[in-house]
Protein backbone atom coordinates (compact mmCIF):
# COMPACT_ATOMS: atom_id res chain seq x y z
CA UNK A 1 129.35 73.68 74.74
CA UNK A 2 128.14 77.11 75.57
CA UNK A 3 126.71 78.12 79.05
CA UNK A 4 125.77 81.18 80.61
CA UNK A 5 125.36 82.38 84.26
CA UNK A 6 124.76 85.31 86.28
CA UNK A 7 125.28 86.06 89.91
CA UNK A 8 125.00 89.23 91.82
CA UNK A 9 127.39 90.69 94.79
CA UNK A 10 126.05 93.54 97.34
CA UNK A 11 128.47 96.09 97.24
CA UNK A 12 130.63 96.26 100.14
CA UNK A 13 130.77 99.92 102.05
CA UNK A 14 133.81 99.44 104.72
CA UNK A 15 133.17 102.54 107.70
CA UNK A 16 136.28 101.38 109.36
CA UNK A 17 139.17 98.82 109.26
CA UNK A 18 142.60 97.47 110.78
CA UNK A 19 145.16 96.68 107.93
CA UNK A 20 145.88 92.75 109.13
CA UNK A 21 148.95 91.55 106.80
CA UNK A 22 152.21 91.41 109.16
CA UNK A 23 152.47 88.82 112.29
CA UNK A 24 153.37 90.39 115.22
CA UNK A 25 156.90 89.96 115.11
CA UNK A 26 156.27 92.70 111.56
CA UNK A 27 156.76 89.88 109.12
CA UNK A 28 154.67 89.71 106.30
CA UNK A 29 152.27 86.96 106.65
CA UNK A 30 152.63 84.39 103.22
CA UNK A 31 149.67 82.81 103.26
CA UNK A 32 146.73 84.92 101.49
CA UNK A 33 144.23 83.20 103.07
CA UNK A 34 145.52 84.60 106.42
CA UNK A 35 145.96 88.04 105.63
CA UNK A 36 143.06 89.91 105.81
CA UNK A 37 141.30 93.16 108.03
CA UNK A 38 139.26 93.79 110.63
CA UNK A 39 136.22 95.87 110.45
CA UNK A 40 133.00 96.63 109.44
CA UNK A 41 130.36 98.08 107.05
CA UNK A 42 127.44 97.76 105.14
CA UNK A 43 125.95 95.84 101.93
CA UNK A 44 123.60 97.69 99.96
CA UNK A 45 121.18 96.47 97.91
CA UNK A 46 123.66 98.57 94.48
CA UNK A 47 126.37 96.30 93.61
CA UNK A 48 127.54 94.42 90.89
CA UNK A 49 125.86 92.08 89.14
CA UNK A 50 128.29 89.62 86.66
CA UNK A 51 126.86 87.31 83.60
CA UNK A 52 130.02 84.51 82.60
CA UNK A 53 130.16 83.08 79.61
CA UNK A 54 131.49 80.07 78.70
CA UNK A 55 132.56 78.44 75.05
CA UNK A 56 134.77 75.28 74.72
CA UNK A 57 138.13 76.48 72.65
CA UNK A 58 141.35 75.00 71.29
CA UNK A 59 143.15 77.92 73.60
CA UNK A 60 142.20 79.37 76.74
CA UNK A 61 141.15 83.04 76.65
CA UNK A 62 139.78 85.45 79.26
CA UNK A 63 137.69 88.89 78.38
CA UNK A 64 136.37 91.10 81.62
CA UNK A 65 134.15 93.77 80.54
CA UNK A 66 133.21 96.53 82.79
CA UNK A 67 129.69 98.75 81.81
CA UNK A 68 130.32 97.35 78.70
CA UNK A 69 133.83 98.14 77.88
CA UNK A 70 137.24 95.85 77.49
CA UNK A 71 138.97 95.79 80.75
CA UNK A 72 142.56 93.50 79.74
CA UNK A 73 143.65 95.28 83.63
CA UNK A 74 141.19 93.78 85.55
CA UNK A 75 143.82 91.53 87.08
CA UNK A 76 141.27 90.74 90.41
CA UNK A 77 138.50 89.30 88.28
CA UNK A 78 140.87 87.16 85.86
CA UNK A 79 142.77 85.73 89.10
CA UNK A 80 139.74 84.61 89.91
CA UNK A 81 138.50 83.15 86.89
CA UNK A 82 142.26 80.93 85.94
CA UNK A 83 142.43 79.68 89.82
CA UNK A 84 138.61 77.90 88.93
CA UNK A 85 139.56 76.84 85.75
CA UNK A 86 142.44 74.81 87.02
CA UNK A 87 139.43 72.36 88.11
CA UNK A 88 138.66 71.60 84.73
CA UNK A 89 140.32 69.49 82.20
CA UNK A 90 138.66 71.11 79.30
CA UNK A 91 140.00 74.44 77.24
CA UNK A 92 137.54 77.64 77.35
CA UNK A 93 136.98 81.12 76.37
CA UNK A 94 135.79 83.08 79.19
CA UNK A 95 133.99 86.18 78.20
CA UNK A 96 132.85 88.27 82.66
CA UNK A 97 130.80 91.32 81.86
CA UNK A 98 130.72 93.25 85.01
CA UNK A 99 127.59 95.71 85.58
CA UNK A 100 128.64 97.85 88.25
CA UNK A 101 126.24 100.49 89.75
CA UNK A 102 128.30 101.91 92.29
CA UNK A 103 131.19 104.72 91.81
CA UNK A 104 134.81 102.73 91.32
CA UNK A 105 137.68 103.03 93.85
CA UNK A 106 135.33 105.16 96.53
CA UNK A 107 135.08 102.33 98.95
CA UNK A 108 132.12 100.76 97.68
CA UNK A 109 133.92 97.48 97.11
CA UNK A 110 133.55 97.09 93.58
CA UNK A 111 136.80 95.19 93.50
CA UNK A 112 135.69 92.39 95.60
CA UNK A 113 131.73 91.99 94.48
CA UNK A 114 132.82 91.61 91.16
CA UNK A 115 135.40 88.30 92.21
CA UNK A 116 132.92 87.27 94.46
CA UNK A 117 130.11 87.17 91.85
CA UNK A 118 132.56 86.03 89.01
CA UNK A 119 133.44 83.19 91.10
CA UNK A 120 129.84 82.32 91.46
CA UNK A 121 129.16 82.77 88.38
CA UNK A 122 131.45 80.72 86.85
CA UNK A 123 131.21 78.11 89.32
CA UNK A 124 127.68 77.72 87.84
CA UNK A 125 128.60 77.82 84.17
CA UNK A 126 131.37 75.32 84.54
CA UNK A 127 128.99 72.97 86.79
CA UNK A 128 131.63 73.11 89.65
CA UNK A 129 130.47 71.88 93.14
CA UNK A 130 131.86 74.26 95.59
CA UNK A 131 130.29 75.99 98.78
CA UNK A 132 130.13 79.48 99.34
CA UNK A 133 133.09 79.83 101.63
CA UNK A 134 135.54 77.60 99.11
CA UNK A 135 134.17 80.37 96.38
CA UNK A 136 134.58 83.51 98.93
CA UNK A 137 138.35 82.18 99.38
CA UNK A 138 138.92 82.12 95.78
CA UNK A 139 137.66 85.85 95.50
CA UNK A 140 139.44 86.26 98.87
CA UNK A 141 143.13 85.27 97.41
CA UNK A 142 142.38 87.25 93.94
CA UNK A 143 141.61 90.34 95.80
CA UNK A 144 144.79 89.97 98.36
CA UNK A 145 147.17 88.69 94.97
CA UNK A 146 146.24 91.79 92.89
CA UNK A 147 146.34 94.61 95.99
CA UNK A 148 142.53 95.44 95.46
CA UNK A 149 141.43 94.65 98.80
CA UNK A 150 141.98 92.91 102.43
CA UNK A 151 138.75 91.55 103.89
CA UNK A 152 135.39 93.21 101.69
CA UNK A 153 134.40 89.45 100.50
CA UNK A 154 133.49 87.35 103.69
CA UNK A 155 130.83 89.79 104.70
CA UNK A 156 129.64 90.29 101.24
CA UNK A 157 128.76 86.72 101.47
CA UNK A 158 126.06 87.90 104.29
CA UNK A 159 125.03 91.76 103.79
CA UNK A 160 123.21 93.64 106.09
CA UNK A 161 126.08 95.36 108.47
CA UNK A 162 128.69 93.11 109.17
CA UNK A 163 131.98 92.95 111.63
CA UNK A 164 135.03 90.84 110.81
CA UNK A 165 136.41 90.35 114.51
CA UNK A 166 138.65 87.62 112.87
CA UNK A 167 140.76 88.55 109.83
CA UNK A 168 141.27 86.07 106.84
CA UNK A 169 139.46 83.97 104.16
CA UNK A 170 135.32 83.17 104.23
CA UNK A 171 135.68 79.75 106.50
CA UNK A 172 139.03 81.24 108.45
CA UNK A 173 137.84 85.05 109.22
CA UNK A 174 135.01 85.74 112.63
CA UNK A 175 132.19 87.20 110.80
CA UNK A 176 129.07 89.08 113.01
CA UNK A 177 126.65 91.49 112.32
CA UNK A 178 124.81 94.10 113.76
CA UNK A 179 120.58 93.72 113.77
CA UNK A 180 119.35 96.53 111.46
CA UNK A 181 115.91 96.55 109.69
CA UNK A 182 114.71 96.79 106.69
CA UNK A 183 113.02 99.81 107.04
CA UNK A 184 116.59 101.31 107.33
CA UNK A 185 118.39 102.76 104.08
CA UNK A 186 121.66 104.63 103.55
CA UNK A 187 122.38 107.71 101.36
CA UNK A 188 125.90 107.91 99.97
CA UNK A 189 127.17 110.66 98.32
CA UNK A 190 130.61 110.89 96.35
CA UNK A 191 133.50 113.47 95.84
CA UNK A 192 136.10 111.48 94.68
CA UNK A 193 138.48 108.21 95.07
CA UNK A 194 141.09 107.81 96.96
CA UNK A 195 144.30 106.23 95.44
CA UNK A 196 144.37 103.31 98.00
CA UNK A 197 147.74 101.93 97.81
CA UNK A 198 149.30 104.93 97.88
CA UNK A 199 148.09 106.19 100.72
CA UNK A 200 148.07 102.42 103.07
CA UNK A 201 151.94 102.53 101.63
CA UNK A 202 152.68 104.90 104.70
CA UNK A 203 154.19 103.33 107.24
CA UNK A 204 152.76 106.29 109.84
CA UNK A 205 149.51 105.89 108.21
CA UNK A 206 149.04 102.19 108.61
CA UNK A 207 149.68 102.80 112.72
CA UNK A 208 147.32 105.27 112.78
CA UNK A 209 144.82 103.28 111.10
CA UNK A 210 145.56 100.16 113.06
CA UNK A 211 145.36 101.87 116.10
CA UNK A 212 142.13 103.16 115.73
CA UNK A 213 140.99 100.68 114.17
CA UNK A 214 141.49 98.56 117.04
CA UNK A 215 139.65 100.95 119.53
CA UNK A 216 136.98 101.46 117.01
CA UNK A 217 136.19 97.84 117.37
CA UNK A 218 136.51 97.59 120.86
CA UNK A 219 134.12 100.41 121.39
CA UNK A 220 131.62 98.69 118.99
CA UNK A 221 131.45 95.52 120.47
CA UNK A 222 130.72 96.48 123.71
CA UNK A 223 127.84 98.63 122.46
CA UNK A 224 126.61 97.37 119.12
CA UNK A 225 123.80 99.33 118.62
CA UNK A 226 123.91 101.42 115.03
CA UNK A 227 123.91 104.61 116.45
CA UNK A 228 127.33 103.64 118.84
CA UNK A 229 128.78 102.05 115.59
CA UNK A 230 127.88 105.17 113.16
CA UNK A 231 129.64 107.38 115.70
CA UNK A 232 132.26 105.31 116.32
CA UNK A 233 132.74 104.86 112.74
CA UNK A 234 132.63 108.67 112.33
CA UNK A 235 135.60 109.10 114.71
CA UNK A 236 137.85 106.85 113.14
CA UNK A 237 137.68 109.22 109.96
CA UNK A 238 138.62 111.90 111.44
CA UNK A 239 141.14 110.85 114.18
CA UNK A 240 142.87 108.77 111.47
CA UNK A 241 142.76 112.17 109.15
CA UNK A 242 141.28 110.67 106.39
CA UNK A 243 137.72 113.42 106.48
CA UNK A 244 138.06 116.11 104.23
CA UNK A 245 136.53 119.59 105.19
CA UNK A 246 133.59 118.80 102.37
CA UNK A 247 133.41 114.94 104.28
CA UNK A 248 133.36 116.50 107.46
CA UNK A 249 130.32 118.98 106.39
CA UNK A 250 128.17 116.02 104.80
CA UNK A 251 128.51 113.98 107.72
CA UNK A 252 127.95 117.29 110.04
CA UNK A 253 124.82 118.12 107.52
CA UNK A 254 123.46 114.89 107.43
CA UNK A 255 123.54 113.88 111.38
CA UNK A 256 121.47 117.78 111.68
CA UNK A 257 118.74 116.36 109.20
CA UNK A 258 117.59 113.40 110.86
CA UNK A 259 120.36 110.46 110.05
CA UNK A 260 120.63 108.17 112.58
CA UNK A 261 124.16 108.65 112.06
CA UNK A 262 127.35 109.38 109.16
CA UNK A 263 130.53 108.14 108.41
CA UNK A 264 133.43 107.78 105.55
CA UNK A 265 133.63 105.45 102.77
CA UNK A 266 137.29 103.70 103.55
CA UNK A 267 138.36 104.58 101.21
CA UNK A 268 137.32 107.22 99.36
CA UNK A 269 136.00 110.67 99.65
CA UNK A 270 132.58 109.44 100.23
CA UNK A 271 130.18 109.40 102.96
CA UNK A 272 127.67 107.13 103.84
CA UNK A 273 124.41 108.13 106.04
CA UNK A 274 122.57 105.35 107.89
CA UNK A 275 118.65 106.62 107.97
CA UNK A 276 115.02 105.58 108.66
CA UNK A 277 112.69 105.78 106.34
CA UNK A 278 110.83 108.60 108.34
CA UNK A 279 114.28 110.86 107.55
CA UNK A 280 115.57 109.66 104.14
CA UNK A 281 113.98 113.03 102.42
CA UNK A 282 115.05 114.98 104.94
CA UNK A 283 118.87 113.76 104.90
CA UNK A 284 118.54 113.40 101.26
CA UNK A 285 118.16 117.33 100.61
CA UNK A 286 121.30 117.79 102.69
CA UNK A 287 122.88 115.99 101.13
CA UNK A 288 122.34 117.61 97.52
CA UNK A 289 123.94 121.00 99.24
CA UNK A 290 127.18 120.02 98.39
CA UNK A 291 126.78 117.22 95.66
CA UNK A 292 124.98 117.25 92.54
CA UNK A 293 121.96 114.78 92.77
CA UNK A 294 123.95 112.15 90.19
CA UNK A 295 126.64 111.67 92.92
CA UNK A 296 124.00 110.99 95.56
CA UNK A 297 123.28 106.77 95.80
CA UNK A 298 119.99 105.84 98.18
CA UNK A 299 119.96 101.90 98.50
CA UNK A 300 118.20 99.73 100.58
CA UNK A 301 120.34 97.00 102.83
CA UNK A 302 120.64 93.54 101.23
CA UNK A 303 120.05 90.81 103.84
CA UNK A 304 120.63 88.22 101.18
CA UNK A 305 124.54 88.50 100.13
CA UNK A 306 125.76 87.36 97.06
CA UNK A 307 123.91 85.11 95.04
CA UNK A 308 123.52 83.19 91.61
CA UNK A 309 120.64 85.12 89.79
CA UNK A 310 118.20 84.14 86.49
């Protein structure tokens, strides 16, 4: 037996979070499917999009290729893969090739759109009946298990611009979004990455975030319009430190040019501008004052989430 399938994720842009892994007593919470984060972001229509194939074998093997090239580290995406093939009685080679078209470890959530559509897409080559949420908790644990991320995949299974009020799992986590059109698109521009667990490894930084992240919340949901949440969002970069001068320009540039507002990739050195169509030139030349046009990303929202494709 051979079989092929293909699903694409949305990437996963996170403008502001609340690191939800300790109980309130400080304890580490056990359970991956309860740890999680609060927060919120958008899906654009760049992502990942992940072809699985499958080939009966006398031993089990798994290959993850990224833009075409061997990736034995990509510990997220083979989690994923072993904890579905424990539903089958059968012995396969599992070849993922990842195509990813937005920058890696800038907080475009590469991490989790590639589980999330490796868990699709397998489900669909191995002729597994699972929902959506049973597959978003398999991505979920992968993501938690290997340190990549907290809580990108439930609202990846959505798009558009998405809350998690509720931490946890697809099924356990409160999931809402915010009503934004389609004649909306966003303009991201890159520096650099970030090296995430390095710097949510600080004990003073993980109260900072948490703290703001909690007002940031609070101050969205009782005004959730974009431009409140885009300002909001904006704030919790820079009272939590992590805007650069150069992040703190862009945004500064981009809000002068039309945007309807900016904010930080979380986390990377990235910023994300939320525009109408009426302004996307406009806030696209500002942005190419301090970033060569190949670091510059304009996407449309996906509305659809992650889906089987082909």
């Amino acid at each position: 037996m051979l079989n092929l399938a293909r699903a694409f994720s949305p990437a996963g842009i996170s403008s502001f979070f609340e690191i939800c892994d300790q109980t309130a007593n400080g304890k580490l919470i056990a359970d991956p499917e309860q740890v999680g984060a609060r927060g919120g972001g958008f899906s654009p229509d760049k992502g990942v999009l992940t072809e699985v194939v499958v080939a009966e074998a006398k031993e089990k093997q798994v290959q993850v290729f990224i833009n075409g090239k061997s990736c034995p580290e990509a510990e997220t995406t083979k989690s994923v893969v072993n904890a579905l093939l424990k539903h089958v009685s059968e012995t396969y080679n599992v070849t993922v090739n990842h195509h990813v078209e937005v920058p890696v470890g800038a907080g475009f959530g590469s991490s989790a759109a590639g589980a999330l559509s490796a868990a699709l897409a397998l489900s669909k080559a191995l002729r597994l009946n699972f929902t959506y949420n049973q597959l978003g908790r398999v991505a979920h644990v992968a993501e938690v298990k290997s340190k990549t991320g907290l809580g990108t995949v439930g609202p990846l299974l959505f798009g558009g611009c998405g809350l998690t009020i509720k931490p946890g799992a697809p099924g356990l986590a409160q999931l809402d979004r915010i009503p934004v059109s389609s004649d909306h698109r966003l303009v991201i521009g890159t520096f650099r990455p970030y090296p995430t667990k390095e710097i949510l490894s600080f004990p003073e930084q993980r109260e900072r975030i948490n703290y703001w992240g909690q007002k940031t919340l609070k101050r969205i949901l009782a005004d959730p319009s974009l431009e409140n949440f885009m300002d909001a969002c904006k704030t919790f970069s820079l009272e939590t430190g992590f805007a650069t001068s150069r992040v703190k320009k862009l945004m500064e540039l981009s809000e002068n040019a039309g945007a309807v507002g900016a904010a930080q990739n979380m986390l990377g050195e990235a910023v994300h501008a939320l525009v109408t169509v009426d302004n996307l030139e406009s806030v696209h030349e500002s942005f190419k004052k301090l970033l060569p046009k190949e670091k510059i990303i304009i996407a449309n929202l996906d509305f659809q989430g992650a889906r089987i494709v082909g």
